[in-house]
N, C-alpha and C. Protein backbone atom coordinates (compact mmCIF):
# COMPACT_ATOMS: atom_id res chain seq x y z
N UNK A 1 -1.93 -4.57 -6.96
CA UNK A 1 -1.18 -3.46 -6.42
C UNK A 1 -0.53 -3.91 -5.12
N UNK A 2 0.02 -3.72 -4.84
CA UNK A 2 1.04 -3.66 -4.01
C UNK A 2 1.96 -2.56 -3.24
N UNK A 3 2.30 -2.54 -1.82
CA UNK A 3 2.73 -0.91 -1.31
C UNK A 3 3.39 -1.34 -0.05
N UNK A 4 4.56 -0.92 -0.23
CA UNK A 4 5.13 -0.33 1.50
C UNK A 4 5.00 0.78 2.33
N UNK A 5 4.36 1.13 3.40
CA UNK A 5 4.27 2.48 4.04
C UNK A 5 5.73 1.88 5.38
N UNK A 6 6.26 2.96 5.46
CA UNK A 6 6.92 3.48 7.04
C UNK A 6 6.68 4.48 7.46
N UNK A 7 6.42 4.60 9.24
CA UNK A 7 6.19 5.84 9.48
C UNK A 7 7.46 6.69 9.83
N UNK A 8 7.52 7.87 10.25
CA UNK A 8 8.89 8.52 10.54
C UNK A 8 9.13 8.25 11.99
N UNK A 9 7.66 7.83 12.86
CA UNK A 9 7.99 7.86 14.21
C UNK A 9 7.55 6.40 14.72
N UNK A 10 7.77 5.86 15.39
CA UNK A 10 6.56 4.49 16.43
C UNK A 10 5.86 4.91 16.87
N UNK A 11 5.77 6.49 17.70
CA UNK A 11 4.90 6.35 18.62
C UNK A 11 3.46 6.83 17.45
N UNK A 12 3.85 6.68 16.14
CA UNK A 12 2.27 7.20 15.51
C UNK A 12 1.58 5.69 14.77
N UNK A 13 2.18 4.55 15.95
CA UNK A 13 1.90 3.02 15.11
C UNK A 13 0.52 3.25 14.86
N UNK A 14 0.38 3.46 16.88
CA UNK A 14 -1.33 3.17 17.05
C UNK A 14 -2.11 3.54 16.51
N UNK A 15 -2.15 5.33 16.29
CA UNK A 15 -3.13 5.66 15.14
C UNK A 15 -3.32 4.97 14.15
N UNK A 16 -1.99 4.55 13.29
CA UNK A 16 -1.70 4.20 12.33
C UNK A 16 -2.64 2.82 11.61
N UNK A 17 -2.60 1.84 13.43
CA UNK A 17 -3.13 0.79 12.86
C UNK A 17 -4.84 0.90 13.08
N UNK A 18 -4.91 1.90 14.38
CA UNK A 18 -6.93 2.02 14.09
C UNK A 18 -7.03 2.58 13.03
N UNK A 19 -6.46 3.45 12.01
CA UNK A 19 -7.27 4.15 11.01
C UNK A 19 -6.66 2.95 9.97
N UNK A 20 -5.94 2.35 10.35
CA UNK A 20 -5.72 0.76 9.00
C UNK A 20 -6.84 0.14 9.10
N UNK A 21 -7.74 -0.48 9.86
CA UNK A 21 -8.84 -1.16 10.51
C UNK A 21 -10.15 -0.51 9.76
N UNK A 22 -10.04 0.65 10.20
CA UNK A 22 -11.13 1.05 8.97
C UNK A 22 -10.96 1.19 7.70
N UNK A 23 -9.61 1.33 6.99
CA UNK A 23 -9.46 0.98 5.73
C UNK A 23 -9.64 -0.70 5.45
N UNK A 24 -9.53 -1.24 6.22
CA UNK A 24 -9.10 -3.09 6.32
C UNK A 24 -10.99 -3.32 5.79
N UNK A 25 -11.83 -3.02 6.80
CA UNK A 25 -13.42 -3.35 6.85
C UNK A 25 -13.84 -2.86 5.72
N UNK A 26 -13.14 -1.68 5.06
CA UNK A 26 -13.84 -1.01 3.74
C UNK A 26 -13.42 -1.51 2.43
N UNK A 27 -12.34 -2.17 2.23
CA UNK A 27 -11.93 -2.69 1.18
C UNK A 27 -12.55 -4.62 0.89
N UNK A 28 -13.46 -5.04 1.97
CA UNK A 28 -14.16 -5.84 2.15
C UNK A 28 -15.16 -5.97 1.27
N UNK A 29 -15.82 -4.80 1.43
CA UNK A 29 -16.83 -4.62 0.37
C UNK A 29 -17.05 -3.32 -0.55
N UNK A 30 -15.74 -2.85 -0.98
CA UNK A 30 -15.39 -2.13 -2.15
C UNK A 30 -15.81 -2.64 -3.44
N UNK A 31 -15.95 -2.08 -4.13
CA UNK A 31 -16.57 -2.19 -5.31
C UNK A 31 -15.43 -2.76 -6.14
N UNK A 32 -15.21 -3.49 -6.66
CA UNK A 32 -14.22 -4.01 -7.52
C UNK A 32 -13.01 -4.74 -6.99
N UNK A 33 -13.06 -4.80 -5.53
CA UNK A 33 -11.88 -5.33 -5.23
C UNK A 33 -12.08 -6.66 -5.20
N UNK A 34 -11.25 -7.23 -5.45
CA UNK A 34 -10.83 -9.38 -5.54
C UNK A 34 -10.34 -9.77 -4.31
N UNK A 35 -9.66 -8.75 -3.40
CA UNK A 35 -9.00 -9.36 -2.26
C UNK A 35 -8.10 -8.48 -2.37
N UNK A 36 -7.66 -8.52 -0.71
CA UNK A 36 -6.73 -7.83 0.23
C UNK A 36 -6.04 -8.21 1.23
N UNK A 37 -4.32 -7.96 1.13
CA UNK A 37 -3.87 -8.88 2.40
C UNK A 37 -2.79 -7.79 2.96
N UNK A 38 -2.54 -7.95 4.10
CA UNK A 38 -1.99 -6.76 4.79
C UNK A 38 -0.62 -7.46 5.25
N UNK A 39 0.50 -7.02 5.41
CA UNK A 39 1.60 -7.53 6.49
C UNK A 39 2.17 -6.10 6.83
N UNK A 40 1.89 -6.18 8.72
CA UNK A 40 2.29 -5.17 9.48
C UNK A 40 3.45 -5.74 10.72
N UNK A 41 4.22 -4.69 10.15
CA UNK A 41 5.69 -4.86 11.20
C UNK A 41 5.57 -3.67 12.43
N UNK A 42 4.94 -3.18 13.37
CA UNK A 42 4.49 -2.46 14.29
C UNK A 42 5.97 -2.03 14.95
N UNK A 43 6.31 -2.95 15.61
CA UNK A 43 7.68 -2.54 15.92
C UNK A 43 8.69 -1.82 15.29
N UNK A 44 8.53 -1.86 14.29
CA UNK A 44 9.48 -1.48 13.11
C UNK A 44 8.90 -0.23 12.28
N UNK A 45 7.53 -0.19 12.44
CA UNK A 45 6.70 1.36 11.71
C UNK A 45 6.08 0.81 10.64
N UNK A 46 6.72 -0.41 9.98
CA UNK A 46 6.58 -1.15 8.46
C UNK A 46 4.96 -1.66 8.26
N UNK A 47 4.78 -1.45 7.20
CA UNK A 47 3.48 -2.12 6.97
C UNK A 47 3.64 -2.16 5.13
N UNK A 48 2.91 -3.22 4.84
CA UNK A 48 2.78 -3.44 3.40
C UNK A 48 0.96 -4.23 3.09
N UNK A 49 1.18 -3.47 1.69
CA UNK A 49 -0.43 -4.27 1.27
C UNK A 49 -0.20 -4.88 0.40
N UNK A 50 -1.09 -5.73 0.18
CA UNK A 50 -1.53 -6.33 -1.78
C UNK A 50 -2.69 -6.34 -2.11
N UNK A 51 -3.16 -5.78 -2.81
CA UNK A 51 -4.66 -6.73 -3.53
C UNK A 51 -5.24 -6.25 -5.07
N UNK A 52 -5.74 -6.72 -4.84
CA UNK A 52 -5.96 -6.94 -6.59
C UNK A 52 -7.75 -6.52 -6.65
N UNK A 53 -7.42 -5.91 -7.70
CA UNK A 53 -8.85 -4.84 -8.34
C UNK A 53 -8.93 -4.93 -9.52
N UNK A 54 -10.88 -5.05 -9.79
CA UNK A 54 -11.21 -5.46 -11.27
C UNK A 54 -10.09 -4.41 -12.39
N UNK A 55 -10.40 -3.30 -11.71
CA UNK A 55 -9.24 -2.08 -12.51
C UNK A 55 -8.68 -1.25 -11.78
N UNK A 56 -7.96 -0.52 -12.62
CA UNK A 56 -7.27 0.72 -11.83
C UNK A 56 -8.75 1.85 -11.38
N UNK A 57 -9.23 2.06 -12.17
CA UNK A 57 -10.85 2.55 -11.72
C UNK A 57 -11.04 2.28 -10.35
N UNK A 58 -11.39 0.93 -10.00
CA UNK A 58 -12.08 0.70 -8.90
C UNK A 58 -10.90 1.13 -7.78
N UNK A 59 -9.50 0.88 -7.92
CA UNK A 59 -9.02 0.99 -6.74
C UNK A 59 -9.15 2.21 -6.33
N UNK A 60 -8.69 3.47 -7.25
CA UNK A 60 -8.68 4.55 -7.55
C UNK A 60 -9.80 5.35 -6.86
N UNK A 61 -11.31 4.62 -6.60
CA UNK A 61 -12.09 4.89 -6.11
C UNK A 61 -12.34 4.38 -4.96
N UNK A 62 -11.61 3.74 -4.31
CA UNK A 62 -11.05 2.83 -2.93
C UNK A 62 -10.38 4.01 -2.39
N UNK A 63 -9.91 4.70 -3.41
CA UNK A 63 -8.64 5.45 -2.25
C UNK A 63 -9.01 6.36 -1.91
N UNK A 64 -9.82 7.35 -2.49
CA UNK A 64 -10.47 8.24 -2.36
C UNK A 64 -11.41 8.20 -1.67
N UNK A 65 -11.98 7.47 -1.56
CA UNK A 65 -13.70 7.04 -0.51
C UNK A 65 -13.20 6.93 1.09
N UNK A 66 -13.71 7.73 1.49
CA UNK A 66 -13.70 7.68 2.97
C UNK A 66 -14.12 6.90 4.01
N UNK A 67 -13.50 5.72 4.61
CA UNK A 67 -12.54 6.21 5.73
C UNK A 67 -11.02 6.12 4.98
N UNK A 68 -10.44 5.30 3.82
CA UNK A 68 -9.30 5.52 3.45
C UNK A 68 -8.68 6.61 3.12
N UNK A 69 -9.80 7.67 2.43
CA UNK A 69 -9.21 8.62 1.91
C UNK A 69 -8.73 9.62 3.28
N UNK A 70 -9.88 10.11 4.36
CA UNK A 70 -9.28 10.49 5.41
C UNK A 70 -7.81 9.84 6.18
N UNK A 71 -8.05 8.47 6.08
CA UNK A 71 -6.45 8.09 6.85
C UNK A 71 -5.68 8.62 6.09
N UNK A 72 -5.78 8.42 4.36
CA UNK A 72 -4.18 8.68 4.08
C UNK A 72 -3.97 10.02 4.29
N UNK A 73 -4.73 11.13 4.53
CA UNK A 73 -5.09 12.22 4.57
C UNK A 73 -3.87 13.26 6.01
N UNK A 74 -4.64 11.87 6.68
CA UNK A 74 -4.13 12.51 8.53
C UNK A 74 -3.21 11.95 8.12
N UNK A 75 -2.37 10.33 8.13
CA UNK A 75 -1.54 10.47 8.21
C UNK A 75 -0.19 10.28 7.06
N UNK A 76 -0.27 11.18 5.98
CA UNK A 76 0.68 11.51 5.16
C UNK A 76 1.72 12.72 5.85
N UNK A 77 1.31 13.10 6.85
CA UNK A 77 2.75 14.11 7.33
C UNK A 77 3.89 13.02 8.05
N UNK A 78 3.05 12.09 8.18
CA UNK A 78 3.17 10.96 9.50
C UNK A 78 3.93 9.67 8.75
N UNK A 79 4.49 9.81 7.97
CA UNK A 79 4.94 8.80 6.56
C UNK A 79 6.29 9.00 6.01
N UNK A 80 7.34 8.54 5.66
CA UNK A 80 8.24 8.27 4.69
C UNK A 80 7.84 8.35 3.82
N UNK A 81 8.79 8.07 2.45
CA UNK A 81 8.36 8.13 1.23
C UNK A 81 7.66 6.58 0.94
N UNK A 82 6.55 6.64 0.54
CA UNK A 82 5.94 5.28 -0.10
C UNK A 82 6.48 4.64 -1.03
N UNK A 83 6.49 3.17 -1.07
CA UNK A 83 6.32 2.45 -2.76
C UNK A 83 5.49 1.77 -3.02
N UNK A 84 4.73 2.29 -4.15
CA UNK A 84 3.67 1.38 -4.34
C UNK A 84 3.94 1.31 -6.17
N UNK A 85 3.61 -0.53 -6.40
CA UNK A 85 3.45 -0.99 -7.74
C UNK A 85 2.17 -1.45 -8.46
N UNK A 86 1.87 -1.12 -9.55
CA UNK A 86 1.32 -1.60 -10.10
C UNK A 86 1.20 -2.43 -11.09
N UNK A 87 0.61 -3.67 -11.56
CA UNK A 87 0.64 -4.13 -12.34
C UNK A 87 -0.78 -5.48 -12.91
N UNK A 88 -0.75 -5.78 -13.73
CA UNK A 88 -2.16 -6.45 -14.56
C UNK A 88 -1.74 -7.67 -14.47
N UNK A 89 -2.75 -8.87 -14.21
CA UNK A 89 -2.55 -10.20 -14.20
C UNK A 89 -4.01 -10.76 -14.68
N UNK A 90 -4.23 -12.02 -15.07
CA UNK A 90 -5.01 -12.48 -15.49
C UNK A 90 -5.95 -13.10 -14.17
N UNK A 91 -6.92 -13.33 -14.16
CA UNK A 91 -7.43 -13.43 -12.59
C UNK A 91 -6.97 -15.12 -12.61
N UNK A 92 -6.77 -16.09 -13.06
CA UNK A 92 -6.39 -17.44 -12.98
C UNK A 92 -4.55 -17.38 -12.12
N UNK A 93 -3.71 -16.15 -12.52
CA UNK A 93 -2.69 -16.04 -12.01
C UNK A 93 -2.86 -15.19 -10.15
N UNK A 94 -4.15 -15.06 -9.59
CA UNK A 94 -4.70 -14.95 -8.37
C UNK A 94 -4.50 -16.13 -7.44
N UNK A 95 -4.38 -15.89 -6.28
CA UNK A 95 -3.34 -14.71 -5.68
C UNK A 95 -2.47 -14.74 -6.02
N UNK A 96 -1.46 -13.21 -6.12
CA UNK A 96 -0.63 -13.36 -5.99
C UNK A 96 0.30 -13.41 -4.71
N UNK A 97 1.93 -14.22 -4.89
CA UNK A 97 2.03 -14.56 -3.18
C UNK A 97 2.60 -12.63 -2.51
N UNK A 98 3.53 -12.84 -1.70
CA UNK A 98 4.14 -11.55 -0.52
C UNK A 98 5.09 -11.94 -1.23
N UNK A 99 6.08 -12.86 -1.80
CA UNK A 99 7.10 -13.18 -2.36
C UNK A 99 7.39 -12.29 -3.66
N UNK A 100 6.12 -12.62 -4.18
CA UNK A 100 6.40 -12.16 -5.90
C UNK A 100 5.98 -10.69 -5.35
N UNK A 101 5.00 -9.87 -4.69
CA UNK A 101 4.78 -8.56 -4.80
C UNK A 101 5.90 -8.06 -3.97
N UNK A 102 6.33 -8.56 -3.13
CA UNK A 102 8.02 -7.72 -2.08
C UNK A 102 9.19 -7.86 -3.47
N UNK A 103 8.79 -8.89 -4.18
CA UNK A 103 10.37 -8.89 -5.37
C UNK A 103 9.76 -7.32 -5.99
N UNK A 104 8.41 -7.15 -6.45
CA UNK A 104 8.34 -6.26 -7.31
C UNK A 104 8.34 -4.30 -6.41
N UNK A 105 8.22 -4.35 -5.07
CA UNK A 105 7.82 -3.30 -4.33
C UNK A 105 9.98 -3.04 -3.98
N UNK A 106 10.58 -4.51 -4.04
CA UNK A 106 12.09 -3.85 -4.03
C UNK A 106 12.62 -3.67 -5.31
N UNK A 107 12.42 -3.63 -6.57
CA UNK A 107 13.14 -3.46 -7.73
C UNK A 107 12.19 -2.18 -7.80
N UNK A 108 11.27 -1.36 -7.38
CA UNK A 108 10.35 -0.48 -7.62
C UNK A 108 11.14 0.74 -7.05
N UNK A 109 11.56 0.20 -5.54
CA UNK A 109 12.56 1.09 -4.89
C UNK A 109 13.55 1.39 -4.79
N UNK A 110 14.24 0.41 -5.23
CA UNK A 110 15.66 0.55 -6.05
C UNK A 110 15.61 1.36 -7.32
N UNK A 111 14.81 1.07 -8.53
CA UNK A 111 14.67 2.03 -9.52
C UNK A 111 14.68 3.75 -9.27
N UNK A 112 13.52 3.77 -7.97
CA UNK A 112 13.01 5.11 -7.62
C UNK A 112 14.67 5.84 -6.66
N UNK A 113 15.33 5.11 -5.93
CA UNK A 113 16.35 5.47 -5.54
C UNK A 113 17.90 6.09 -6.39
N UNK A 114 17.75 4.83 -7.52
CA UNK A 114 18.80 5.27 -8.71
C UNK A 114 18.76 6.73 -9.36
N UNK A 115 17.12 6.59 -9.69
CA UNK A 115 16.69 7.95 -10.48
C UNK A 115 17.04 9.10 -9.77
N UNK A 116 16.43 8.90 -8.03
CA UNK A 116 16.95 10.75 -7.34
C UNK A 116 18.28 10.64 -7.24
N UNK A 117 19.22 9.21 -7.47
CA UNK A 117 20.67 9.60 -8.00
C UNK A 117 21.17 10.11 -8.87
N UNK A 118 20.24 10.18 -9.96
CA UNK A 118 21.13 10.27 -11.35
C UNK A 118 20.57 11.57 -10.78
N UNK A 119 19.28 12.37 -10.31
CA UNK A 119 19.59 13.74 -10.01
C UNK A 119 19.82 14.68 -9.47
N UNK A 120 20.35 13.78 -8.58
CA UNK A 120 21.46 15.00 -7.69
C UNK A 120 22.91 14.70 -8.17
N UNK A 121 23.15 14.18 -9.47
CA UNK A 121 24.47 13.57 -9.39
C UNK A 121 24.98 15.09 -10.86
């Protein structure tokens, strides 16, 4: 999986990145997760994830489990629209790089952009 968050403001980085920190320590020893890698643009609001989970199950139960589920909680007023992808790999094709998941998180957002074209069009 793979995801871009932006916030709408800077000044909500800071929260942004202590309640990342406790999502960061909890996905450590989550139940099913393989690994997790973060790239945060602070200046910019930008932040992106990757990591890879035995299943959609386990992440699913990552997101929900608290302290993540509270962050995304507080700050979803505090957010742009997200993109997040999913997709299945064989664990021998691990890791995957920021290269291959940013190709798939911009054809994700481009798709999602076309579509609210075709309906407002």
């Amino acid at each position: 999986m793979a995801s871009r968050f932006e916030l709408r403001s800077l000044k909500d980085v800071p929260r942004f990145l202590v309640l990342s920190m406790s999502s960061w320590r909890q996905v450590k020893t989550a139940p099913g997760a393989c690994g997790a890698s973060l790239i945060a643009h602070p200046l910019r609001g930008v932040f992106y994830t990757l990591s890879a989970w035995q299943d959609r199950a386990a992440l699913s139960a990552y997101a929900r489990t608290d302290p993540h589920g509270d962050a995304m909680r507080a700050m979803r007023p505090k957010m742009r629209p997200s993109t997040f992808v999913f997709w299945e790999t064989d664990a021998e094709h691990l890791p995957i790089t920021w290269d291959e998941a940013k190709r798939r998180l911009t054809e994700k957002s481009q798709a999602e952009a076309a579509d609210r074209d075709d309906r407002t069009a």
